[in-house]
C-alpha atoms as a PDB file:
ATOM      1  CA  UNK A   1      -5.375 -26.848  -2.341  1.00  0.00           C
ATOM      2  CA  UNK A   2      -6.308 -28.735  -5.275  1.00  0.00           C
ATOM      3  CA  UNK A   3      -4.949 -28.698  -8.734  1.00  0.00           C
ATOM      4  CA  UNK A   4      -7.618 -26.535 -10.149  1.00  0.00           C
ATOM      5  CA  UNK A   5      -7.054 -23.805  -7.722  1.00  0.00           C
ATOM      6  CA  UNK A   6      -2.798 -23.813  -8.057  1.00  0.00           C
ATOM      7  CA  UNK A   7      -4.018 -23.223 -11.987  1.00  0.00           C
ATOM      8  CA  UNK A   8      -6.621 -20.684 -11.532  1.00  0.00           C
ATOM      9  CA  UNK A   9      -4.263 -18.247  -9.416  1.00  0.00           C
ATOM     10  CA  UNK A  10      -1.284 -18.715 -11.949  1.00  0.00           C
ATOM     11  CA  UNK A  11      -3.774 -17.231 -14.765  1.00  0.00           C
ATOM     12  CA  UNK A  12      -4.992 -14.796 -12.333  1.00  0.00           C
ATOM     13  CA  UNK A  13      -1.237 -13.516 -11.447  1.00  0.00           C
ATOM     14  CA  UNK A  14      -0.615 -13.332 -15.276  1.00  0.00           C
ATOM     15  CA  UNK A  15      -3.550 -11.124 -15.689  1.00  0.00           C
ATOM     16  CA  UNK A  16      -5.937 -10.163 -12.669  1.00  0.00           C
ATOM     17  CA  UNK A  17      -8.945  -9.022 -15.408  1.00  0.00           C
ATOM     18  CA  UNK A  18      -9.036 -12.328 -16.613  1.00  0.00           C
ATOM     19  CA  UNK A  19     -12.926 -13.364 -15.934  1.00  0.00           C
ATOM     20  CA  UNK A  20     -14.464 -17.087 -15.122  1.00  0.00           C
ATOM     21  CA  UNK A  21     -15.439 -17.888 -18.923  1.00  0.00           C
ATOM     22  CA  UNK A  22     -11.666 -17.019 -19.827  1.00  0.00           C
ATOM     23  CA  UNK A  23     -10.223 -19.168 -17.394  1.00  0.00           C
ATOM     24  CA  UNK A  24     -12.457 -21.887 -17.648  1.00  0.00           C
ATOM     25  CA  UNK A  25     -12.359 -22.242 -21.721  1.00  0.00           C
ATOM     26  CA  UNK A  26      -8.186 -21.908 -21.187  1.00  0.00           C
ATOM     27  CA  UNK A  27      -8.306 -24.937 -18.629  1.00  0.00           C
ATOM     28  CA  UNK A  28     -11.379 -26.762 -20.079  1.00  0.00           C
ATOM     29  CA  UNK A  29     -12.957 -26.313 -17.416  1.00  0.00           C
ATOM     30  CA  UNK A  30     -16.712 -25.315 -16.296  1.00  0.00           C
ATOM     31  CA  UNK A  31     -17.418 -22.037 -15.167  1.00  0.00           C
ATOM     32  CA  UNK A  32     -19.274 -23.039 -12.597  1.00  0.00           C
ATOM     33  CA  UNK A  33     -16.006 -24.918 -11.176  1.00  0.00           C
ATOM     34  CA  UNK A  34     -13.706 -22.155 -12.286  1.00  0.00           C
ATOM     35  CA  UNK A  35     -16.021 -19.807  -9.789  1.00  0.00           C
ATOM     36  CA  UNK A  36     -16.015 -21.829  -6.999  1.00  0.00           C
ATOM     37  CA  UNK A  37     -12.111 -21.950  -7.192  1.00  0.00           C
ATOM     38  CA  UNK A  38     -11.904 -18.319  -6.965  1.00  0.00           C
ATOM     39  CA  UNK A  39     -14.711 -17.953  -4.259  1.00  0.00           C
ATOM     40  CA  UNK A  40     -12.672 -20.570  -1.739  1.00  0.00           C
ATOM     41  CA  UNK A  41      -9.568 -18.690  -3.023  1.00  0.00           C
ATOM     42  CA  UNK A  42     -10.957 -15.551  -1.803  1.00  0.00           C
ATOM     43  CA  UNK A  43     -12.564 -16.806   1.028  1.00  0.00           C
ATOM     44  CA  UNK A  44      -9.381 -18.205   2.556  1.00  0.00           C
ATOM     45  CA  UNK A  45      -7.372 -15.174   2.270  1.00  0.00           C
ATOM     46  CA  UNK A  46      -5.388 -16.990  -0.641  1.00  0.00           C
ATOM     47  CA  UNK A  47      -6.545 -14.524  -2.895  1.00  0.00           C
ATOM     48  CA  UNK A  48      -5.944 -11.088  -0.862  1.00  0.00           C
ATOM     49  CA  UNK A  49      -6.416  -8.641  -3.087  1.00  0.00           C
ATOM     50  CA  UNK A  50      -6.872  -7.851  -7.107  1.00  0.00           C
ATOM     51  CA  UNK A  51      -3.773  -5.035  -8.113  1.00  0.00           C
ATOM     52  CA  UNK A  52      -2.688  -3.036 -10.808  1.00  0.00           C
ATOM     53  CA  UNK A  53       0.845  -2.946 -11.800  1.00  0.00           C
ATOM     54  CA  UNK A  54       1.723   0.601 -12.558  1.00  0.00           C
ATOM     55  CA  UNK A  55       5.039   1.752 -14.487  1.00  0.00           C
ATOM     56  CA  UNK A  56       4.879   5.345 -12.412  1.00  0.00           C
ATOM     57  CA  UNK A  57       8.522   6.691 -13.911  1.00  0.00           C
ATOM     58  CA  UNK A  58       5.531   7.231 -17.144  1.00  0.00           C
ATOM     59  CA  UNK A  59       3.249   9.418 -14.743  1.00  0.00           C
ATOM     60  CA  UNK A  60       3.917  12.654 -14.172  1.00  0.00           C
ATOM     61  CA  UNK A  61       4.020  11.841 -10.159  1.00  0.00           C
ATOM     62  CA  UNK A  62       6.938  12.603  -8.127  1.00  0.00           C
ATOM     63  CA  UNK A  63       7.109   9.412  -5.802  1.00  0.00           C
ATOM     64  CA  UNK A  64      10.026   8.311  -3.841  1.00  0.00           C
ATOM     65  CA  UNK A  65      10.632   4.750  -2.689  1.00  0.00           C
ATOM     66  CA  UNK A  66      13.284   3.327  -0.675  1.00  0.00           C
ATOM     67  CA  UNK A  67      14.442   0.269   0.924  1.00  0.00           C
ATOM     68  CA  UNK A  68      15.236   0.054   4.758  1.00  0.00           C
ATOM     69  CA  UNK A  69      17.307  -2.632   6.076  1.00  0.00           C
ATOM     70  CA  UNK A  70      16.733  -2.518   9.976  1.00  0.00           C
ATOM     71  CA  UNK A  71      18.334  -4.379  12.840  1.00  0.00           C
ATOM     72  CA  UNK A  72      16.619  -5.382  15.517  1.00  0.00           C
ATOM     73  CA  UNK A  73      16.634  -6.855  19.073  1.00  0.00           C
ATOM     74  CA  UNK A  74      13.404  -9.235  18.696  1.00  0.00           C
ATOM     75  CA  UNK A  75      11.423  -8.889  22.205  1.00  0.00           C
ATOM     76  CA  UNK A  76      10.860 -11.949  23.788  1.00  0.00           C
ATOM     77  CA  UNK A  77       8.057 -14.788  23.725  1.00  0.00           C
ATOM     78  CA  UNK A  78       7.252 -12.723  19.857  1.00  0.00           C
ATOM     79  CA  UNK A  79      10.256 -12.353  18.737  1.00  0.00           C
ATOM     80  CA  UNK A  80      10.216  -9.762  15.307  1.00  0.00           C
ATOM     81  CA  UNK A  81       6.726  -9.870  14.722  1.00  0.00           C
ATOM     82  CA  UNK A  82       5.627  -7.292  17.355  1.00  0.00           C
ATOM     83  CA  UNK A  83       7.914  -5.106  16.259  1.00  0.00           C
ATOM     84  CA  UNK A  84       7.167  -5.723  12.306  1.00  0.00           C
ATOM     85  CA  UNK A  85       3.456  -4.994  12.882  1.00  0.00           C
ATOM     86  CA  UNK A  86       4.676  -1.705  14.505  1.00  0.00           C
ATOM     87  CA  UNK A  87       6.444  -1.103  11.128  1.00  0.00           C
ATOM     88  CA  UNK A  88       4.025  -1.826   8.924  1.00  0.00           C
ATOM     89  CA  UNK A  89       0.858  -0.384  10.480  1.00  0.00           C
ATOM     90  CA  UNK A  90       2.668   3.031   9.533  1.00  0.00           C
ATOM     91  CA  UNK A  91       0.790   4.173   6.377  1.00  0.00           C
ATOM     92  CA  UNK A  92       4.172   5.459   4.604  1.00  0.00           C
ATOM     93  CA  UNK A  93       5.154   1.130   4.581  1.00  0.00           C
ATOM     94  CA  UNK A  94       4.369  -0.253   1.624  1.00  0.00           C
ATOM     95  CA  UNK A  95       5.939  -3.668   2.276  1.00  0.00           C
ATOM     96  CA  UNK A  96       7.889  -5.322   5.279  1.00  0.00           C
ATOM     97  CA  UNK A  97       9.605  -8.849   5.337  1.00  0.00           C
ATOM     98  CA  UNK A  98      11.624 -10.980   7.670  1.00  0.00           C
ATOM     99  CA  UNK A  99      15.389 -11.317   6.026  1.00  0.00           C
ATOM    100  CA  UNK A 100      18.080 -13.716   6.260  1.00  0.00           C
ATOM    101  CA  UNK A 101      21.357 -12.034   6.899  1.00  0.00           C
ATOM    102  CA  UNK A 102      23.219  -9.224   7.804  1.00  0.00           C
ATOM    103  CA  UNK A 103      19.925  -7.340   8.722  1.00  0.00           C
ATOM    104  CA  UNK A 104      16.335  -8.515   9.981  1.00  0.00           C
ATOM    105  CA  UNK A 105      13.695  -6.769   8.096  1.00  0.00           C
ATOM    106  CA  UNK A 106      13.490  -4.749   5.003  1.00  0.00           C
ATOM    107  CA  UNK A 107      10.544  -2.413   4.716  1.00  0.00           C
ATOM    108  CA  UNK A 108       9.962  -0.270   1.749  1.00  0.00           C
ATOM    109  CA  UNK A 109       8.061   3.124   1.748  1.00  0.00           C
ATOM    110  CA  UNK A 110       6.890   5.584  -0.288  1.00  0.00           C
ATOM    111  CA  UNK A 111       6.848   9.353   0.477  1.00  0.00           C
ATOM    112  CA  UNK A 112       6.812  12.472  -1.622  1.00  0.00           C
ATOM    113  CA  UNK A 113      10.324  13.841  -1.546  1.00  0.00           C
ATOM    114  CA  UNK A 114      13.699  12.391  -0.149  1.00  0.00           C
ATOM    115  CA  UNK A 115      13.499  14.941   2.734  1.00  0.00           C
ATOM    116  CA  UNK A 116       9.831  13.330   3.493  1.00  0.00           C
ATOM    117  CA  UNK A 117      11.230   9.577   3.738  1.00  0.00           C
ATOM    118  CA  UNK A 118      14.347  11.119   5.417  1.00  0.00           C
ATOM    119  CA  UNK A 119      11.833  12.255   8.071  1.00  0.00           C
ATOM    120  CA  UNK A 120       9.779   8.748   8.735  1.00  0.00           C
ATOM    121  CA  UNK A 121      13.464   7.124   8.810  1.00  0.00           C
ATOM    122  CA  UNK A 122      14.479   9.557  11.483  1.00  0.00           C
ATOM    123  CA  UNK A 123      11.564  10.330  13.335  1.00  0.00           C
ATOM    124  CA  UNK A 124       9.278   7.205  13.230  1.00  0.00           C
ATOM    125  CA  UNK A 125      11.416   4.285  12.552  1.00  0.00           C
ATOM    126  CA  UNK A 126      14.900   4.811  14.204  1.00  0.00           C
ATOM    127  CA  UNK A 127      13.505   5.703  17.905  1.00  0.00           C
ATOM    128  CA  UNK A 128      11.438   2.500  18.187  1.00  0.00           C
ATOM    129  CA  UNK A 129      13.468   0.657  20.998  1.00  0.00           C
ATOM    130  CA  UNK A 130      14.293  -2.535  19.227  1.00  0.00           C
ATOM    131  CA  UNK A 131      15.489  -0.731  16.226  1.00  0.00           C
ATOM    132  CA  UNK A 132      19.359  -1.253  16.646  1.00  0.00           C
ATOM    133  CA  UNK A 133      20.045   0.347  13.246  1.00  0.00           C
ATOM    134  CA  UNK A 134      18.958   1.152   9.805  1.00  0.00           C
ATOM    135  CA  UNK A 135      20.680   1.288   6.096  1.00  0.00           C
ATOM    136  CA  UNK A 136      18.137   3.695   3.643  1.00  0.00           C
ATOM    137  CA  UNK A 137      18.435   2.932  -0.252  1.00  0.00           C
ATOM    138  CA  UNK A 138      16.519   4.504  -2.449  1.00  0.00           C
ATOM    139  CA  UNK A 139      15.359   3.533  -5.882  1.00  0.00           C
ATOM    140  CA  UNK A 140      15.902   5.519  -8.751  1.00  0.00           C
ATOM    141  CA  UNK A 141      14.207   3.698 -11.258  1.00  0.00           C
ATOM    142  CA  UNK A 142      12.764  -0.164 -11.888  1.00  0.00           C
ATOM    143  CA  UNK A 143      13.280  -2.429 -14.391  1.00  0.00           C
ATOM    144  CA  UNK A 144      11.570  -5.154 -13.766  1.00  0.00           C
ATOM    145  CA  UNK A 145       8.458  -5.438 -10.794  1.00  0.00           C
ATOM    146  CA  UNK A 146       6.521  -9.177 -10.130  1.00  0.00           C
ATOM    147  CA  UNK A 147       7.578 -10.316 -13.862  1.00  0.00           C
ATOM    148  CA  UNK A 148       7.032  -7.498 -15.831  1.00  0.00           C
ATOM    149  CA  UNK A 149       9.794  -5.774 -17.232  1.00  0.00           C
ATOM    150  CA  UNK A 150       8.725  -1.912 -17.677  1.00  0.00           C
ATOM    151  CA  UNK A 151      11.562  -0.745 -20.638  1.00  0.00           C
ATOM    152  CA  UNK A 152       9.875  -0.719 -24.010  1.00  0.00           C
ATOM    153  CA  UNK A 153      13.188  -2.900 -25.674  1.00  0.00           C
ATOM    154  CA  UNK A 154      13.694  -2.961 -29.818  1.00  0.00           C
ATOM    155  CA  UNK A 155      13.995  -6.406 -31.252  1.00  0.00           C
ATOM    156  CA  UNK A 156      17.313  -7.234 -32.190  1.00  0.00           C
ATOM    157  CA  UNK A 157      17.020  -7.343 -35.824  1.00  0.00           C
ATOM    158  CA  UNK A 158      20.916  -8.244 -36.988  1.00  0.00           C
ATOM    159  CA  UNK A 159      21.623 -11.608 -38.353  1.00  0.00           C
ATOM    160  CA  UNK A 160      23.021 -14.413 -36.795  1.00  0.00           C
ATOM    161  CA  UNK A 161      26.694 -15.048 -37.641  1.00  0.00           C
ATOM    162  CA  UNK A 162      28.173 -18.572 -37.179  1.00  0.00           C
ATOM    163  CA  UNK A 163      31.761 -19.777 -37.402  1.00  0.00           C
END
């Protein structure tokens, strides 16, 4: 990856709409080059996918996410990664990754009432045969999500007192 491309992906994860003529004139660059980054970025799955970051607690949409630690037996000759596609090819799984610790994956989902994600945590995830256990957690409101901290905060305006 060259140097170029590790720069053009920073400004794009600061800001997705950024366009070529943006980038380029903040890395005095060409266009042309600044293109070219992106289309090899894109072309070899660096770049998956442009996203929104939405603050939903300020939409009038009743969501529910939770966090699933799982234990697992990992089947052999694949060892969690059969099972983790099983996971995540469910289309309630919004993310699943492979943990250090005290459990083996944690998989996050999104339904539309507790009773709903009670019922994919019951009846989907906990049968699967390598699924030894699971620990549900559910999120009642975010901060903070990929650097961007969703409370509106008022400057602290008080003077500084030294001794």
């Amino acid at each position: 990856m060259t140097e170029l491309q590790l720069k053009v992906l920073e400004l794009l994860k600061e800001d997705a709409r950024r366009d070529a003529e943006l980038i380029a004139t903040m890395l005095g660059e060409t266009v042309e080059a600044v293109k070219e980054a992106i289309a090899a970025l894109e072309n070899e799955h660096i770049i998956v996918k442009y996203q929104t970051v939405v603050n939903w607690s300020k939409v009038d949409d009743e969501k529910v996410t939770a966090l699933i630690e799982v234990q697992i037996t990992p089947e052999r000759g694949r060892g969690f990664d059969s099972i983790a596609e099983r996971i995540y090819l469910y289309p309630e799984v919004k993310s699943v990754y492979l943990m250090s610790g005290a459990y083996d994956l944690l998989v996050e989902i999104e339904g539309k009432s507790l009773k709903e994600v009670a019922s994919f945590v019951s009846n989907k995830l906990s049968p699967l045969e390598a699924v030894l256990s699971t620990k549900t957690f559910f999120i009642l409101k975010k901060y903070k999500q990929d650097g961007i901290i969703f409370e509106e905060r008022e400057d602290d305006n008080r003077l500084m007192v030294s001794p």
